[in-house]
PDB file of N, CA and C in Angstrom:
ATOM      1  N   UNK A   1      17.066  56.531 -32.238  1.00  0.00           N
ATOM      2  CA  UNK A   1      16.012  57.463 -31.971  1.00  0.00           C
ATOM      3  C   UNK A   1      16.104  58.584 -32.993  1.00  0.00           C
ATOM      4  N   UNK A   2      15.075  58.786 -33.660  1.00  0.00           N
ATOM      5  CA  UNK A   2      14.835  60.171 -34.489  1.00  0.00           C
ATOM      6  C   UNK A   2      14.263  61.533 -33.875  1.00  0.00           C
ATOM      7  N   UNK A   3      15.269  62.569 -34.209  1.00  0.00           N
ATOM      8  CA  UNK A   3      15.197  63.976 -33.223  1.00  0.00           C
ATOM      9  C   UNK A   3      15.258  64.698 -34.476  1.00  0.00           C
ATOM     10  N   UNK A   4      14.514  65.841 -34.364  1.00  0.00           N
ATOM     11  CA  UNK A   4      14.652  67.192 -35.371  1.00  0.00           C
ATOM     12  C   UNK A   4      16.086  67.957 -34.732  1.00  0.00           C
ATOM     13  N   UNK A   5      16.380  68.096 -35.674  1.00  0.00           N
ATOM     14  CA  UNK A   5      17.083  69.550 -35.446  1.00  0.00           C
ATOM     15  C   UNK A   5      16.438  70.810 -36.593  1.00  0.00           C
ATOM     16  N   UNK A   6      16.929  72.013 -35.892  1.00  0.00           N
ATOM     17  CA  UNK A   6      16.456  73.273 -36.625  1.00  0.00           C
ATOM     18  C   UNK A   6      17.835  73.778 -37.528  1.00  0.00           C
ATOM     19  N   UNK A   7      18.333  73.526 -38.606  1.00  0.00           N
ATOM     20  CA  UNK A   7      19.423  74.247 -38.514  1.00  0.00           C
ATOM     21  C   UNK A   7      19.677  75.262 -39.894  1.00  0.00           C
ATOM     22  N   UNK A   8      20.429  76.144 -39.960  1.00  0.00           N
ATOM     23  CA  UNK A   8      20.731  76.890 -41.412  1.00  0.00           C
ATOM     24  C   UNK A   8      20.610  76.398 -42.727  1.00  0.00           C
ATOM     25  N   UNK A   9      20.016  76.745 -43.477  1.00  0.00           N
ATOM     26  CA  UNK A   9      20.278  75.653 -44.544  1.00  0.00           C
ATOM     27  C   UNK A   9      21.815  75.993 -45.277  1.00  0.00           C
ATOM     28  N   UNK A  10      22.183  76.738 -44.959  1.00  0.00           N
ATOM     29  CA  UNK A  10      23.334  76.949 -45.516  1.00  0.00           C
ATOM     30  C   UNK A  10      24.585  75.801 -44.800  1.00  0.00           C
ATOM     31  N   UNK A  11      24.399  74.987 -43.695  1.00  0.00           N
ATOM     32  CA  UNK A  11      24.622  74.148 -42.980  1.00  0.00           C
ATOM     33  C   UNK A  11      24.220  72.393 -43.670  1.00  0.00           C
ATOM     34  N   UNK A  12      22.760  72.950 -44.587  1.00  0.00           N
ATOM     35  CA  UNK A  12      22.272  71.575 -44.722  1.00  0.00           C
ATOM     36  C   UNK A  12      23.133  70.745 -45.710  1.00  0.00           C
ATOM     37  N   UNK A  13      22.858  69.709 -46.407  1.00  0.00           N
ATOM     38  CA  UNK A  13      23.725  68.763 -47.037  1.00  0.00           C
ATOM     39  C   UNK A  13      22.625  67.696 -47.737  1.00  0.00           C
ATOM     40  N   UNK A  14      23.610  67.791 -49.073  1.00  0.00           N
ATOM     41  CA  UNK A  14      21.972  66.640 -49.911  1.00  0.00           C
ATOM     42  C   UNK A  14      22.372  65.701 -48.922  1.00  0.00           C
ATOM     43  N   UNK A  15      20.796  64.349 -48.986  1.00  0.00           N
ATOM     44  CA  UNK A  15      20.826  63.673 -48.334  1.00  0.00           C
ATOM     45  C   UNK A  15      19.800  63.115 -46.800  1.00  0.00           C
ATOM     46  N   UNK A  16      20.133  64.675 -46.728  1.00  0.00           N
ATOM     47  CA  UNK A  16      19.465  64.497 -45.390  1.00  0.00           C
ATOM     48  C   UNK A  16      17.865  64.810 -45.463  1.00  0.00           C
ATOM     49  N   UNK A  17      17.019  64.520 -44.487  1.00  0.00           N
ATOM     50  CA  UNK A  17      15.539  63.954 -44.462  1.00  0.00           C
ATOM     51  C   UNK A  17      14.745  65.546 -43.554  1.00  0.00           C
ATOM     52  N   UNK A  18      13.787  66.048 -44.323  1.00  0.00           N
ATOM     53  CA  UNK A  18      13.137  66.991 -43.672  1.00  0.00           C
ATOM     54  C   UNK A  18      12.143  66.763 -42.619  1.00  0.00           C
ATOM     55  N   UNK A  19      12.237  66.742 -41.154  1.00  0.00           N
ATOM     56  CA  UNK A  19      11.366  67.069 -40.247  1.00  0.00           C
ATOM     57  C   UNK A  19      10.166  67.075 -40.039  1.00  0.00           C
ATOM     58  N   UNK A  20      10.042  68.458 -41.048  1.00  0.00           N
ATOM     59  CA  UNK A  20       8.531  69.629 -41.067  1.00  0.00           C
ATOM     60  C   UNK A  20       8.737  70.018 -42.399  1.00  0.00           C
ATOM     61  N   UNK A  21       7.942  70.364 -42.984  1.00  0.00           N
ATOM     62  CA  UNK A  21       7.649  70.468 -44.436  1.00  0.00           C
ATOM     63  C   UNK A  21       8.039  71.939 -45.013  1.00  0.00           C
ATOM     64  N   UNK A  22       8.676  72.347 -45.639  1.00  0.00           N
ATOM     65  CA  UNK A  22       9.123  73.317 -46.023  1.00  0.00           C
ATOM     66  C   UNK A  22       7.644  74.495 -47.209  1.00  0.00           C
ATOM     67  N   UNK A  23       7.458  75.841 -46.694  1.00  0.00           N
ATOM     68  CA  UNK A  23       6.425  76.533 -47.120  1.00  0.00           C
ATOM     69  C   UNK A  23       7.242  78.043 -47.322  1.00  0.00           C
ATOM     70  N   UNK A  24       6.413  78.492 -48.338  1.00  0.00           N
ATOM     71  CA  UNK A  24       6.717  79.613 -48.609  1.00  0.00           C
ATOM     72  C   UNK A  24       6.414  80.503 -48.006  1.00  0.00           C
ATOM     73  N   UNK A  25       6.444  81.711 -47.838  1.00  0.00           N
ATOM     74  CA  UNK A  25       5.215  83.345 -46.899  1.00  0.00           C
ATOM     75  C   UNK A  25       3.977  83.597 -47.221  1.00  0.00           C
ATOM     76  N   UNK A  26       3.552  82.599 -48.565  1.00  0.00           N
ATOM     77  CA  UNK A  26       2.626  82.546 -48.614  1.00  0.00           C
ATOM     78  C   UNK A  26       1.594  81.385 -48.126  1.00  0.00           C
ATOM     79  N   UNK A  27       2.284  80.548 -47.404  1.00  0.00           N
ATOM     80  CA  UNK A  27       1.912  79.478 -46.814  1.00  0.00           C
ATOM     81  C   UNK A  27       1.768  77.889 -47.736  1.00  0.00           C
ATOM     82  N   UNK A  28       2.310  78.557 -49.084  1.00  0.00           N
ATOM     83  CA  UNK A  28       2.568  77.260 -49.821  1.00  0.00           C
ATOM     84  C   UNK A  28       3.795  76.098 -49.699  1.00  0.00           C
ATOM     85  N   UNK A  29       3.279  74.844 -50.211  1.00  0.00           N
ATOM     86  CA  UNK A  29       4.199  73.914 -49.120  1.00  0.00           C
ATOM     87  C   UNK A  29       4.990  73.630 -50.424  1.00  0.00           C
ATOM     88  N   UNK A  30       6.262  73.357 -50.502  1.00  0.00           N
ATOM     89  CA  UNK A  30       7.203  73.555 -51.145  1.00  0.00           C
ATOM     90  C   UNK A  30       7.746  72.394 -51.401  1.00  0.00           C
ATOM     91  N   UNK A  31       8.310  71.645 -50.034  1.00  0.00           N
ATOM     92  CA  UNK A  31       8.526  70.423 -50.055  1.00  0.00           C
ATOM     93  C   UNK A  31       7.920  69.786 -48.472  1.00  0.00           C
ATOM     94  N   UNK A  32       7.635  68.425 -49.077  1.00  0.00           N
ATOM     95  CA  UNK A  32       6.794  68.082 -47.885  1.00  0.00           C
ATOM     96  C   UNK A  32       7.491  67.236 -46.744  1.00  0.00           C
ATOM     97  N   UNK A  33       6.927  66.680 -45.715  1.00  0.00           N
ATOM     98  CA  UNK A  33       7.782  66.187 -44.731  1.00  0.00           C
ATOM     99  C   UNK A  33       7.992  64.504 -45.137  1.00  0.00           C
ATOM    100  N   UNK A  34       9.508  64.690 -44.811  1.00  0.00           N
ATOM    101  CA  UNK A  34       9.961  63.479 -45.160  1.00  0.00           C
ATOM    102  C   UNK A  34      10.872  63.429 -46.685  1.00  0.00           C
ATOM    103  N   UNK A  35      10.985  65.022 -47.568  1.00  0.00           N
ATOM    104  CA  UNK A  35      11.656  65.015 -48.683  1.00  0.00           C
ATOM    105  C   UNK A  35      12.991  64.642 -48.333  1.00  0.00           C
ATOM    106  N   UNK A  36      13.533  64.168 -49.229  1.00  0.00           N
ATOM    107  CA  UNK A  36      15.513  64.191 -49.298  1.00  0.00           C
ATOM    108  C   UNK A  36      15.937  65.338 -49.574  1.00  0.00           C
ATOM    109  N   UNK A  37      16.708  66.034 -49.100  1.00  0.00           N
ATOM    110  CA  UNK A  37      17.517  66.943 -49.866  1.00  0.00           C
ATOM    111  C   UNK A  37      18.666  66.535 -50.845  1.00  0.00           C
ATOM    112  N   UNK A  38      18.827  67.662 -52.283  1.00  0.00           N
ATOM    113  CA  UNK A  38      19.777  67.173 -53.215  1.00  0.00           C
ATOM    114  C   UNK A  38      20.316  68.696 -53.020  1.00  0.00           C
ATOM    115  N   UNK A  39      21.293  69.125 -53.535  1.00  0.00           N
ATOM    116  CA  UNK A  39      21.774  69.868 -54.279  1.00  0.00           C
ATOM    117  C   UNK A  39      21.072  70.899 -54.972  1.00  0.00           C
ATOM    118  N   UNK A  40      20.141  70.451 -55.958  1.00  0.00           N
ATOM    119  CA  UNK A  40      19.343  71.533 -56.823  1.00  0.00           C
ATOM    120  C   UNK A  40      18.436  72.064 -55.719  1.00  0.00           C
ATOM    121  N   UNK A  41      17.975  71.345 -54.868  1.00  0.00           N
ATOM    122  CA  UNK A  41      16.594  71.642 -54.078  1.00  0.00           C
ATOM    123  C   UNK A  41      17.355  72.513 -53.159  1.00  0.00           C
ATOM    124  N   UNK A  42      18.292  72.346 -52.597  1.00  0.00           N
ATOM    125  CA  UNK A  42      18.798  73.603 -51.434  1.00  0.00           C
ATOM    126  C   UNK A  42      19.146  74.697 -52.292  1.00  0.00           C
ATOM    127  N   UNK A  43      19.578  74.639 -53.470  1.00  0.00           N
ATOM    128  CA  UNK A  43      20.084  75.586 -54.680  1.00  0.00           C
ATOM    129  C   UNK A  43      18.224  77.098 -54.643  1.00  0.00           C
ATOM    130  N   UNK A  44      17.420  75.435 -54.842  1.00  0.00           N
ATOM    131  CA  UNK A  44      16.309  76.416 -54.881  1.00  0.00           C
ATOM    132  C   UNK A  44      15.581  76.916 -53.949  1.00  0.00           C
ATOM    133  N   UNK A  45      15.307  76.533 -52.912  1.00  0.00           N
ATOM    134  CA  UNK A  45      15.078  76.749 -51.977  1.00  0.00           C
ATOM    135  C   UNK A  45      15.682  78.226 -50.891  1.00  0.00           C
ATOM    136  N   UNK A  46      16.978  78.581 -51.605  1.00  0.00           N
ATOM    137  CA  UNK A  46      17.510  79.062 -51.012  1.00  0.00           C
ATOM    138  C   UNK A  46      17.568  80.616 -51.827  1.00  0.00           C
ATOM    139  N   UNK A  47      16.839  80.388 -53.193  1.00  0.00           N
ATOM    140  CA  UNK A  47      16.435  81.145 -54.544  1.00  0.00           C
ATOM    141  C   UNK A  47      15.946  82.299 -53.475  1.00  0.00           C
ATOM    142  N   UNK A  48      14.603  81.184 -52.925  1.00  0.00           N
ATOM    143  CA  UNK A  48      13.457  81.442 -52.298  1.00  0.00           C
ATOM    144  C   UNK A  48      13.128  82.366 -51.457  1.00  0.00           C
ATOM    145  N   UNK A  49      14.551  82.267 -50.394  1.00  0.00           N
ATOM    146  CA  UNK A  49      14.097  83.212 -49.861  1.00  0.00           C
ATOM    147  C   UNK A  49      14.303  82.220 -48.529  1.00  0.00           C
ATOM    148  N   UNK A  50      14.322  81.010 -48.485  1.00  0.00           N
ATOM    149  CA  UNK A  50      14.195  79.839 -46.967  1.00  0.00           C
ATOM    150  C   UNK A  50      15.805  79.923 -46.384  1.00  0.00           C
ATOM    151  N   UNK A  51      15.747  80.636 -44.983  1.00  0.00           N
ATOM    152  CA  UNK A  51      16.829  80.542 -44.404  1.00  0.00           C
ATOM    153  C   UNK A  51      17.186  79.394 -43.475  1.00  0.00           C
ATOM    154  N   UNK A  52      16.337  78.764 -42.963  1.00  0.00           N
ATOM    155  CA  UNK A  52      16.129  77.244 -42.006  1.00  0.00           C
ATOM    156  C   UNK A  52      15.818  76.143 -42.564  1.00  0.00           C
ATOM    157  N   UNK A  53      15.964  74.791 -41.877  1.00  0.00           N
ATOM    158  CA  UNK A  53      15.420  73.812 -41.924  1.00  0.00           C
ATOM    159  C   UNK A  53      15.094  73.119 -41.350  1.00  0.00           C
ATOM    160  N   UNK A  54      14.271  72.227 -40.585  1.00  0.00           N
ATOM    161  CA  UNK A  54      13.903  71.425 -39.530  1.00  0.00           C
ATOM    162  C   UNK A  54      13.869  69.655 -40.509  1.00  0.00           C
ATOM    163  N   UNK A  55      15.455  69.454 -39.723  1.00  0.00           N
ATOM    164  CA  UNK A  55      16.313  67.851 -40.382  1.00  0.00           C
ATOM    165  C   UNK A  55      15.966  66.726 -39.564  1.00  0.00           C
ATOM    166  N   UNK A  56      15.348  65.724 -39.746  1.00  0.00           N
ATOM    167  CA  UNK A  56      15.179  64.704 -38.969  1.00  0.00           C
ATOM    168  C   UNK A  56      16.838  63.984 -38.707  1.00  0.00           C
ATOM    169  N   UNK A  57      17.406  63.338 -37.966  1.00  0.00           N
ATOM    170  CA  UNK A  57      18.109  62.779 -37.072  1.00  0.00           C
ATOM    171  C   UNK A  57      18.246  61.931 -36.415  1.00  0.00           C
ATOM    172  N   UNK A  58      19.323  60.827 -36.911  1.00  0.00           N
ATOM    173  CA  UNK A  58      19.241  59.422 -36.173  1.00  0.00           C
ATOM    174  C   UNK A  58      20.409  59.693 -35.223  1.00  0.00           C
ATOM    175  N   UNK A  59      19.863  59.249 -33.538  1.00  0.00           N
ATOM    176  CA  UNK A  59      20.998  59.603 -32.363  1.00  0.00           C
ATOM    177  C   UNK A  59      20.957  58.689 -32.105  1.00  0.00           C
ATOM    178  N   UNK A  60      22.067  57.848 -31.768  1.00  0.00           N
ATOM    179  CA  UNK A  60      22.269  57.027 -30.700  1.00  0.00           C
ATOM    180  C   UNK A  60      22.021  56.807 -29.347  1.00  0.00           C
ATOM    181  N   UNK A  61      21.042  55.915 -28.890  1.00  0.00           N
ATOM    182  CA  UNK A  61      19.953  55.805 -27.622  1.00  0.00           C
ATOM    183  C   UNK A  61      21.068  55.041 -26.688  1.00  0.00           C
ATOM    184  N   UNK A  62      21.303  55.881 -25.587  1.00  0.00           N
ATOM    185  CA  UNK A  62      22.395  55.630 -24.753  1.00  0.00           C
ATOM    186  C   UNK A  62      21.437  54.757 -23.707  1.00  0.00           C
ATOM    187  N   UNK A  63      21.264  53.395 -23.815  1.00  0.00           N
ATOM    188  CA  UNK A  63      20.522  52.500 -23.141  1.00  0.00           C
ATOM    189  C   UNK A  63      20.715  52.628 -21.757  1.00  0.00           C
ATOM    190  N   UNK A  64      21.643  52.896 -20.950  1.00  0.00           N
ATOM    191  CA  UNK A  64      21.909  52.835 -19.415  1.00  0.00           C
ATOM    192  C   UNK A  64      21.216  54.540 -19.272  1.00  0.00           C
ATOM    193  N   UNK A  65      21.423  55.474 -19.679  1.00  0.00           N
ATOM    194  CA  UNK A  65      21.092  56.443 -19.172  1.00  0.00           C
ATOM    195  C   UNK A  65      19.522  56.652 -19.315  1.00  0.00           C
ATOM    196  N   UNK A  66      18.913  56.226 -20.294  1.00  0.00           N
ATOM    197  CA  UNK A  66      17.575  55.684 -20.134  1.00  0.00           C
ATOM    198  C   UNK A  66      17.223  54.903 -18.770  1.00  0.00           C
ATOM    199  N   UNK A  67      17.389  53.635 -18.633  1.00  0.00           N
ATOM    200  CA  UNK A  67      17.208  53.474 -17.433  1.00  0.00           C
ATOM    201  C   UNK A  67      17.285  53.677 -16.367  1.00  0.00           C
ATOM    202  N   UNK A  68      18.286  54.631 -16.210  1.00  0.00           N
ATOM    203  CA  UNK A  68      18.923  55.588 -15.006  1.00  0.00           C
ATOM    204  C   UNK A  68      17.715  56.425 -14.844  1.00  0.00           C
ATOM    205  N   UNK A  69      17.005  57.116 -15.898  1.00  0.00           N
ATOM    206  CA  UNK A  69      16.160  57.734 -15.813  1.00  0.00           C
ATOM    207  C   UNK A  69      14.729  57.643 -15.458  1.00  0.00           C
ATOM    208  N   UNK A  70      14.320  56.178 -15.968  1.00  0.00           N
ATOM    209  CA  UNK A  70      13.434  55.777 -15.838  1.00  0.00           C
ATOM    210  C   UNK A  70      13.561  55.319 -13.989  1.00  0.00           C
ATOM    211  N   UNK A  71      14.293  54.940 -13.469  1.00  0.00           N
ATOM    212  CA  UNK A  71      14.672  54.795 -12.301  1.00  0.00           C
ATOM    213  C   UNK A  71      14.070  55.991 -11.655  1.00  0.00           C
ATOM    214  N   UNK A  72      14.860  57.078 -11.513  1.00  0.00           N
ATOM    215  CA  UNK A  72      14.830  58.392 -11.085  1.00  0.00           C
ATOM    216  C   UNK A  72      13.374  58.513 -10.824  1.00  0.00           C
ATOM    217  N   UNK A  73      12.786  58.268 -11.704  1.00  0.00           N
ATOM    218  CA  UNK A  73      11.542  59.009 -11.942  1.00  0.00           C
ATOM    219  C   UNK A  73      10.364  58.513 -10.686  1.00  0.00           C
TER     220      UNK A  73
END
């Protein structure tokens, strides 16, 4: 299952997959959803002025507690 997280970019790490699309204060889009992060790009990004990031996330779908739930319901 793919989940956002919100987290620091000072936290972030090349590699990982953006969420929500990264924009400036002026509402310009910087990088769009679904970029990779490298190295230079958090380098610049971080030039910028961008203190967050919203990281897409692969979790492990705990199959019984799903159904537990779906039960419940």
């Amino acid at each position: 299952m793919i989940v956002q997280k919100i987290m620091d970019i000072a936290d972030a790490e090349p590699g990982m997959r953006l969420a929500v699309a990264v924009a400036d204060d002026s509402g310009r889009v910087l990088l769009p959803v679904a970029a990779v992060l490298s190295d230079g790009i958090l380098q610049s990004l971080q030039r910028r002025g961008i203190t967050f990031l919203h990281i897409e996330r692969e979790e492990a779908v705990d199959r019984v507690a799903q159904q537990r739930l779906r039960v419940d319901e």
